[in-house]
C-alpha atoms as a PDB file:
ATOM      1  CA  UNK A   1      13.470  19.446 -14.240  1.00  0.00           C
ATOM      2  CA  UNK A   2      11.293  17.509 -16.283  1.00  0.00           C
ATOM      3  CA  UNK A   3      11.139  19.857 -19.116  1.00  0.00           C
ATOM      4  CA  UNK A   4      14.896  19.605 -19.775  1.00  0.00           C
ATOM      5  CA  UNK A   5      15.467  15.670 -19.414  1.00  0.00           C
ATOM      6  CA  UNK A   6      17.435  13.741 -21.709  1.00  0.00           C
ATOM      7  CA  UNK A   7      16.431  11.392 -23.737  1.00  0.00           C
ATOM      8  CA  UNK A   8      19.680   9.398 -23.596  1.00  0.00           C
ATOM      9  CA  UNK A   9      18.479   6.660 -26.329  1.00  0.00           C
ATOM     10  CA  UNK A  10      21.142   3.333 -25.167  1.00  0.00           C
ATOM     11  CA  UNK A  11      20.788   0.299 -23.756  1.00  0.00           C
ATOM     12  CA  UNK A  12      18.691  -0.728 -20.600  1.00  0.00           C
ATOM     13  CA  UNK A  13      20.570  -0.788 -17.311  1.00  0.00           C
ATOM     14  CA  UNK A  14      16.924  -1.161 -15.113  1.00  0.00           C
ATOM     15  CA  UNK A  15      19.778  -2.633 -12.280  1.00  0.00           C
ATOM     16  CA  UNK A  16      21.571   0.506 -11.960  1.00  0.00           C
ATOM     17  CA  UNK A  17      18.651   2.897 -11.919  1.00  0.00           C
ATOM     18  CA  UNK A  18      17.635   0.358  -9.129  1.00  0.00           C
ATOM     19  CA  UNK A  19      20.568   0.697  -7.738  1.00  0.00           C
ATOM     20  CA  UNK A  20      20.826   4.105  -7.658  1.00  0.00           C
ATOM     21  CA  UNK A  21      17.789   4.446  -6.097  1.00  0.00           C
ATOM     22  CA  UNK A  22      18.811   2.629  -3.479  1.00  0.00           C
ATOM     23  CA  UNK A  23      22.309   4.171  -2.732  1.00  0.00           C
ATOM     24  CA  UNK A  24      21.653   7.756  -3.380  1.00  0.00           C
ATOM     25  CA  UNK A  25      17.919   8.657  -3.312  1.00  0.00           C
ATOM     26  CA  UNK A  26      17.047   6.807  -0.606  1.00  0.00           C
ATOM     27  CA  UNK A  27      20.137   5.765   1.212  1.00  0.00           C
ATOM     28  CA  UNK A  28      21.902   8.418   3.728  1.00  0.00           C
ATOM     29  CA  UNK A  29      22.861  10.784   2.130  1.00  0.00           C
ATOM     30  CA  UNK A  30      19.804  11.094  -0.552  1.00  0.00           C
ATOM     31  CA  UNK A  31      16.735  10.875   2.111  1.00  0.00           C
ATOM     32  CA  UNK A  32      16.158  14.445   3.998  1.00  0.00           C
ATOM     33  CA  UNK A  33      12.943  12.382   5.473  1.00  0.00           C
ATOM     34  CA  UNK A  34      13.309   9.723   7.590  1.00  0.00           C
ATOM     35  CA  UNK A  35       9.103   9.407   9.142  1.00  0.00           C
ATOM     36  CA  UNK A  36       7.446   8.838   5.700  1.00  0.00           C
ATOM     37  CA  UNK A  37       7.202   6.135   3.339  1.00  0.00           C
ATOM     38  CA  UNK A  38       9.559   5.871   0.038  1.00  0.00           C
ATOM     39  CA  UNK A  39       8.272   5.541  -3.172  1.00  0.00           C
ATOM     40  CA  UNK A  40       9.830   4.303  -6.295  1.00  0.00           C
ATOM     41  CA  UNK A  41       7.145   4.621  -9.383  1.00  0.00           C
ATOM     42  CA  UNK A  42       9.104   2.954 -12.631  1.00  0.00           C
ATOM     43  CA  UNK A  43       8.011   3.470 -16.160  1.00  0.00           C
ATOM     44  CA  UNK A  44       9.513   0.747 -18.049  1.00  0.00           C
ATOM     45  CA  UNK A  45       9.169  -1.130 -21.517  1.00  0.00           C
ATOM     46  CA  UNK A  46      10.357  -4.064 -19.544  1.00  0.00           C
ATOM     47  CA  UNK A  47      13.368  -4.903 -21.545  1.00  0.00           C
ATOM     48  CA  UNK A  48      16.883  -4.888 -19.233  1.00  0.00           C
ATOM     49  CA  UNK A  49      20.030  -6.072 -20.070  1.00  0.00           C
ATOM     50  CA  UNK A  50      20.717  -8.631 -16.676  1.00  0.00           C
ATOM     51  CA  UNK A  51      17.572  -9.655 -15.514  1.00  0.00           C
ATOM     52  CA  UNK A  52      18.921 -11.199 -12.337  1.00  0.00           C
ATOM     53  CA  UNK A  53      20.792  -8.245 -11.250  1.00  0.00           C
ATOM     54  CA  UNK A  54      17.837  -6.277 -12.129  1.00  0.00           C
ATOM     55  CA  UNK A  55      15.613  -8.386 -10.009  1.00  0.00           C
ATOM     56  CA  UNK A  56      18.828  -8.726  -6.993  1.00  0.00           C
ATOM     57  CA  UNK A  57      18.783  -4.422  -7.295  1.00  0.00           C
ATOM     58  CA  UNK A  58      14.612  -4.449  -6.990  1.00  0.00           C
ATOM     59  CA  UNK A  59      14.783  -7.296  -3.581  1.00  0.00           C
ATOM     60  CA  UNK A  60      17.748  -4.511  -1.918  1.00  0.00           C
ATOM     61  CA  UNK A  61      15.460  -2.056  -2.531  1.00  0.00           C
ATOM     62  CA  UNK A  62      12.336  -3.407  -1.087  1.00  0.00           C
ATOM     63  CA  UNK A  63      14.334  -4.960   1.846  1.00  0.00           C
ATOM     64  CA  UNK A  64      15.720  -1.310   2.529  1.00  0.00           C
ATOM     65  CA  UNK A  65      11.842  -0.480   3.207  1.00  0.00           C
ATOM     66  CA  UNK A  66      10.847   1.496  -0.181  1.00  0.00           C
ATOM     67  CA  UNK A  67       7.785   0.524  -1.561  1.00  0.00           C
ATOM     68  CA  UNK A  68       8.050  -0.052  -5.596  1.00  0.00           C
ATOM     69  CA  UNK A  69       4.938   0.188  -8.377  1.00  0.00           C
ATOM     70  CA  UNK A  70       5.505  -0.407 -11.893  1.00  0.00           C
ATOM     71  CA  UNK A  71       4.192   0.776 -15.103  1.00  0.00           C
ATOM     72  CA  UNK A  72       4.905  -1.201 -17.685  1.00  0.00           C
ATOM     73  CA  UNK A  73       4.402   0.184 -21.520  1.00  0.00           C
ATOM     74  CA  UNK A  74       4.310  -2.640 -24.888  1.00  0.00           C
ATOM     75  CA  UNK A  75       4.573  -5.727 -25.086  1.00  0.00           C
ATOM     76  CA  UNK A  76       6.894  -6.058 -21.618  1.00  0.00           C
ATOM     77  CA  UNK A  77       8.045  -9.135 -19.548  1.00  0.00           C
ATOM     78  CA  UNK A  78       5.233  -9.356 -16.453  1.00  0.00           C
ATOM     79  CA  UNK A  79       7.052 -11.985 -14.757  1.00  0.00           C
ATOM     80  CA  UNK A  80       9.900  -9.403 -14.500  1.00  0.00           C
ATOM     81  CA  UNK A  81       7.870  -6.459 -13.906  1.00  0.00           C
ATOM     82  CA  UNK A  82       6.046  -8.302 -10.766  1.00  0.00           C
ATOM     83  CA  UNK A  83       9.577  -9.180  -9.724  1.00  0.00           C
ATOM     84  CA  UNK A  84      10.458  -5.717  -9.204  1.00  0.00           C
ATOM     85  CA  UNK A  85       7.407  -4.393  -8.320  1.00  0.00           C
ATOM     86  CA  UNK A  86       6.523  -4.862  -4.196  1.00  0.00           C
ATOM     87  CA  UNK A  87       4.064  -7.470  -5.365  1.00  0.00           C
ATOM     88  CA  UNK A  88       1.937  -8.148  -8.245  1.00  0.00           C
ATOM     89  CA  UNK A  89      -0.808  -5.379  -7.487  1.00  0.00           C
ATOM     90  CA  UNK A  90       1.828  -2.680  -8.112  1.00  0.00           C
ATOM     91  CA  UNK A  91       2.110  -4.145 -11.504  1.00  0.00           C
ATOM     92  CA  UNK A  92       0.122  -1.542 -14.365  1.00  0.00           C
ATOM     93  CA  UNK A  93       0.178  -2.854 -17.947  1.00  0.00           C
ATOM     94  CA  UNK A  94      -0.286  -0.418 -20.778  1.00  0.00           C
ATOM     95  CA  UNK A  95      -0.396  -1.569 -24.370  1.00  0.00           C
ATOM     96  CA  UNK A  96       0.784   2.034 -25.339  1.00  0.00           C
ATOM     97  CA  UNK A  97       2.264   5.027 -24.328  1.00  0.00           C
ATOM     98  CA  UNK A  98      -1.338   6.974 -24.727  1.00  0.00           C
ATOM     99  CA  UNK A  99      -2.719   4.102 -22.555  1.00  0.00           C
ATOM    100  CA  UNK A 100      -0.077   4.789 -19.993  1.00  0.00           C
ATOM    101  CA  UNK A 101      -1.479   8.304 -19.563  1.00  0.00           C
ATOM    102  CA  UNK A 102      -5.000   7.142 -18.411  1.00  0.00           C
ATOM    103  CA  UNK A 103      -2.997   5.441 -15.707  1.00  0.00           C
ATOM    104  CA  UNK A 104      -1.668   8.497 -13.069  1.00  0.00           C
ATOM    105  CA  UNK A 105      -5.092   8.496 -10.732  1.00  0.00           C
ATOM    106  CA  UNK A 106      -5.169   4.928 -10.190  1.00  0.00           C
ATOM    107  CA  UNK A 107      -1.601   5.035  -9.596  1.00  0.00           C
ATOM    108  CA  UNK A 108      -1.690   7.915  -7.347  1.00  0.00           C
ATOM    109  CA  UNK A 109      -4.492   5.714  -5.632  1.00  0.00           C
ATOM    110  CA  UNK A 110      -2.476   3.041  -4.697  1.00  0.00           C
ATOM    111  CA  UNK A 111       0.538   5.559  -3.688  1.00  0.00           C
ATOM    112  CA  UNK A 112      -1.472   6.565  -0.899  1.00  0.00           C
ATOM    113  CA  UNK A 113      -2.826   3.368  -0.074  1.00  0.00           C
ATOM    114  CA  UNK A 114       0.900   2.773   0.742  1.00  0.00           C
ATOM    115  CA  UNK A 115       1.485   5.357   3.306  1.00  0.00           C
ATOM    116  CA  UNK A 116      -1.186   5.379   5.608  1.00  0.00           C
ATOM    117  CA  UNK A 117       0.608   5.689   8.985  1.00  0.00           C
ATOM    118  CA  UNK A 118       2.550   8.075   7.381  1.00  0.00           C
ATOM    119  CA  UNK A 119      -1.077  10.350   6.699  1.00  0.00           C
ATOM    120  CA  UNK A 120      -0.217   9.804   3.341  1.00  0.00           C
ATOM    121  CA  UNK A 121       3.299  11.548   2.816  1.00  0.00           C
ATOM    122  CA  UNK A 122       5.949  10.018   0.861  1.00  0.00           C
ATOM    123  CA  UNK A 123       9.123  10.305  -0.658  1.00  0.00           C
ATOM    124  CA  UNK A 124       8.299   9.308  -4.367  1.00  0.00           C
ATOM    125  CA  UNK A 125      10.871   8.924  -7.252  1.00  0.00           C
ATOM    126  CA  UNK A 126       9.943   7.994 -10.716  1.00  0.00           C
ATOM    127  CA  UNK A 127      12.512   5.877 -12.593  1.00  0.00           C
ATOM    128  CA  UNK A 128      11.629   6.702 -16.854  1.00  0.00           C
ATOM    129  CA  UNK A 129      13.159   4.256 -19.240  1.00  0.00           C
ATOM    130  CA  UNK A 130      14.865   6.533 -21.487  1.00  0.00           C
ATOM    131  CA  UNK A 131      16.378   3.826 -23.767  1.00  0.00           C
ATOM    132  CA  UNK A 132      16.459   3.523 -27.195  1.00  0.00           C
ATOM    133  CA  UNK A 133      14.042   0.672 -27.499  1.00  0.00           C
ATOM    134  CA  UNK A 134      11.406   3.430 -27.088  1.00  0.00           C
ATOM    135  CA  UNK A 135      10.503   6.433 -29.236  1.00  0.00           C
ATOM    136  CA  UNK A 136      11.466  10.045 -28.012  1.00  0.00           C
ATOM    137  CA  UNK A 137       7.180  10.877 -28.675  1.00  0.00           C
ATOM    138  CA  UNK A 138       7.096   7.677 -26.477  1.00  0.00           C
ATOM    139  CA  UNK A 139       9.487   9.573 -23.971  1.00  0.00           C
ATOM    140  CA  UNK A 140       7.400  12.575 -24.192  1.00  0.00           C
ATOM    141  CA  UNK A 141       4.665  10.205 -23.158  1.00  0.00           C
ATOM    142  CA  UNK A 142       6.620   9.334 -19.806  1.00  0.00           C
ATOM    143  CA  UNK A 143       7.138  13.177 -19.217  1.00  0.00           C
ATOM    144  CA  UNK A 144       3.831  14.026 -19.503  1.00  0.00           C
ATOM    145  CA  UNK A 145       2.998  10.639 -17.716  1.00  0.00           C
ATOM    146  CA  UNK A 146       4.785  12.057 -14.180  1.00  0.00           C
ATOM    147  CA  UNK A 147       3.290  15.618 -14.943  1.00  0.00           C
ATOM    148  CA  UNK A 148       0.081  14.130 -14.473  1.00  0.00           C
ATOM    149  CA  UNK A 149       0.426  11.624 -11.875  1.00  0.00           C
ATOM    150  CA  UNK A 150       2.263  14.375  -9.441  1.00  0.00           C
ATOM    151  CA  UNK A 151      -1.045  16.972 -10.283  1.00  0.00           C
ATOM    152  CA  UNK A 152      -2.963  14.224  -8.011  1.00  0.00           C
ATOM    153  CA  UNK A 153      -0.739  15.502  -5.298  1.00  0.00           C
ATOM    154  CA  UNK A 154       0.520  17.983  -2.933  1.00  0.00           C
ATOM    155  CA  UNK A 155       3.438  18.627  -3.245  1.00  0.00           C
ATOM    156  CA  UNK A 156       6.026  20.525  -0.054  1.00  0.00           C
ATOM    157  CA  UNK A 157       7.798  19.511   3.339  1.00  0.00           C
ATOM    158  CA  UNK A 158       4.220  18.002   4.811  1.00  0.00           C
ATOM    159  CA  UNK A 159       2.884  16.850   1.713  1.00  0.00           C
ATOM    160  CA  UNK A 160       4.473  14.244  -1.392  1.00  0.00           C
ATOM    161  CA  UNK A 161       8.068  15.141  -2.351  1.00  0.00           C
ATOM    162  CA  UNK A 162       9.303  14.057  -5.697  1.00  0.00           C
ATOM    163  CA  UNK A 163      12.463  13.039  -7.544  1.00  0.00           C
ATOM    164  CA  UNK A 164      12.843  12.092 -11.062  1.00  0.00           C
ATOM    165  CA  UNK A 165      15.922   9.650 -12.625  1.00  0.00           C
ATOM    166  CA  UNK A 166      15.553   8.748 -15.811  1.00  0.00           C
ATOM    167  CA  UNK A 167      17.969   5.526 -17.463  1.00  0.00           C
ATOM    168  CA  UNK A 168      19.186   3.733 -20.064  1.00  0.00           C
ATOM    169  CA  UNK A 169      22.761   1.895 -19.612  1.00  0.00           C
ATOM    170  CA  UNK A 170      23.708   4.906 -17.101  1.00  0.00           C
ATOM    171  CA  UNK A 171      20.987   6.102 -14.697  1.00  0.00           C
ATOM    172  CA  UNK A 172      21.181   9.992 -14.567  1.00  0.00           C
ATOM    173  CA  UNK A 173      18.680  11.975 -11.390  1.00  0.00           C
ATOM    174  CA  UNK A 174      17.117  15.155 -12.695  1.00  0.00           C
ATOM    175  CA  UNK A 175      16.020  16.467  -9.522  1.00  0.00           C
ATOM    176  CA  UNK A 176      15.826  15.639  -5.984  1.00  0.00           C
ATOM    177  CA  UNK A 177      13.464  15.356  -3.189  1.00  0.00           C
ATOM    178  CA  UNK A 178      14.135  19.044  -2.754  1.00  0.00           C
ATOM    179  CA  UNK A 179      12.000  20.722  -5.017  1.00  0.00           C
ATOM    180  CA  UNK A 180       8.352  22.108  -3.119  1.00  0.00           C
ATOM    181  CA  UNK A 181       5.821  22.854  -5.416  1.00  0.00           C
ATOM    182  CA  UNK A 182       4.477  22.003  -8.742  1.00  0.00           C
ATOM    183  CA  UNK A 183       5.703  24.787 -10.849  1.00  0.00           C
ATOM    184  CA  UNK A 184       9.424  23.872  -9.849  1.00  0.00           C
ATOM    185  CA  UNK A 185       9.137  19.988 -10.705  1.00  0.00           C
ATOM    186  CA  UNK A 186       7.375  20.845 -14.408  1.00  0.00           C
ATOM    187  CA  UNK A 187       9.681  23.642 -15.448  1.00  0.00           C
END
């Protein structure tokens, strides 16, 4: 749950969060929801240690049908961030970590704006940069960052289901799409 993640403080592997993603929380045996869209929100200071595998991980994903926004916190790489992201309007540029926090409605926003045939319900995982080129307040930030952005949703079977992985040179999933309601997610 988001209360006890890590804050594992190492290198950025953005490729194998990506990667991850792709393979377990949205490949067979990760999805339990095959008729809604897939989300991947990523909170990133846009540093990563292999930039082309990073960007090869982001086109598998997006080719495998998940949609993918991206917050991006300091002074961060946009050509990279855009290369990840589905396409440059899923790009969100925050000079801080406070200024990331105003972001979560206008996120949410453009999560929904996503899944319209799908009456709005998607699979959404947040990827958090949890390397140690940010701050653990920073990482708080991101925490509270997801807190806030899932409060502008439902959350259960017919609603918005969540999972949260957080990275740094090993990408490690805190929860699943499994959890149903808001109280289980923040604890």
């Amino acid at each position: 749950t988001l209360l006890g993640a890590p804050f594992l403080k190492q290198s950025s592997g953005t490729d194998k969060a990506l990667r991850l993603a792709r393979q377990e929380s949205f490949g067979p045996s990760g999805r339990i929801r095959h008729d809604v869209k897939q989300m991947v929100v990523m909170v990133t200071e846009g540093r990563t240690a292999d930039e082309s595998k990073t960007i090869e991980e982001a086109d598998q994903l997006k080719s495998s049908g998940a949609g993918i926004i991206v917050a991006g916190v300091a002074s961060v790489n946009r050509s990279i961030l855009t290369a990840i992201a589905s396409d440059a309007t899923h790009v969100y540029i925050a000079d801080t970590y406070v200024e990331l926090l105003e972001l979560p409605t206008e996120i949410a926003q453009k999560t929904a704006e996503e899944a319209p045939q799908y009456r709005a319900r998607a699979d959404i995982l947040f990827i958090l940069d949890s390397s140690g080129s940010i701050s653990p307040a920073d990482y708080q930030k991101e925490l509270d960052f997801v807190i806030y952005l899932i409060n502008n949703f439902n959350i259960g079977l017919n609603y918005e289901l969540f999972s949260v992985m957080v990275f740094s040179n090993v990408p490690q999933m805190l929860f699943d799409f499994t959890l149903t309601n808001h109280d289980q997610v923040k604890r």
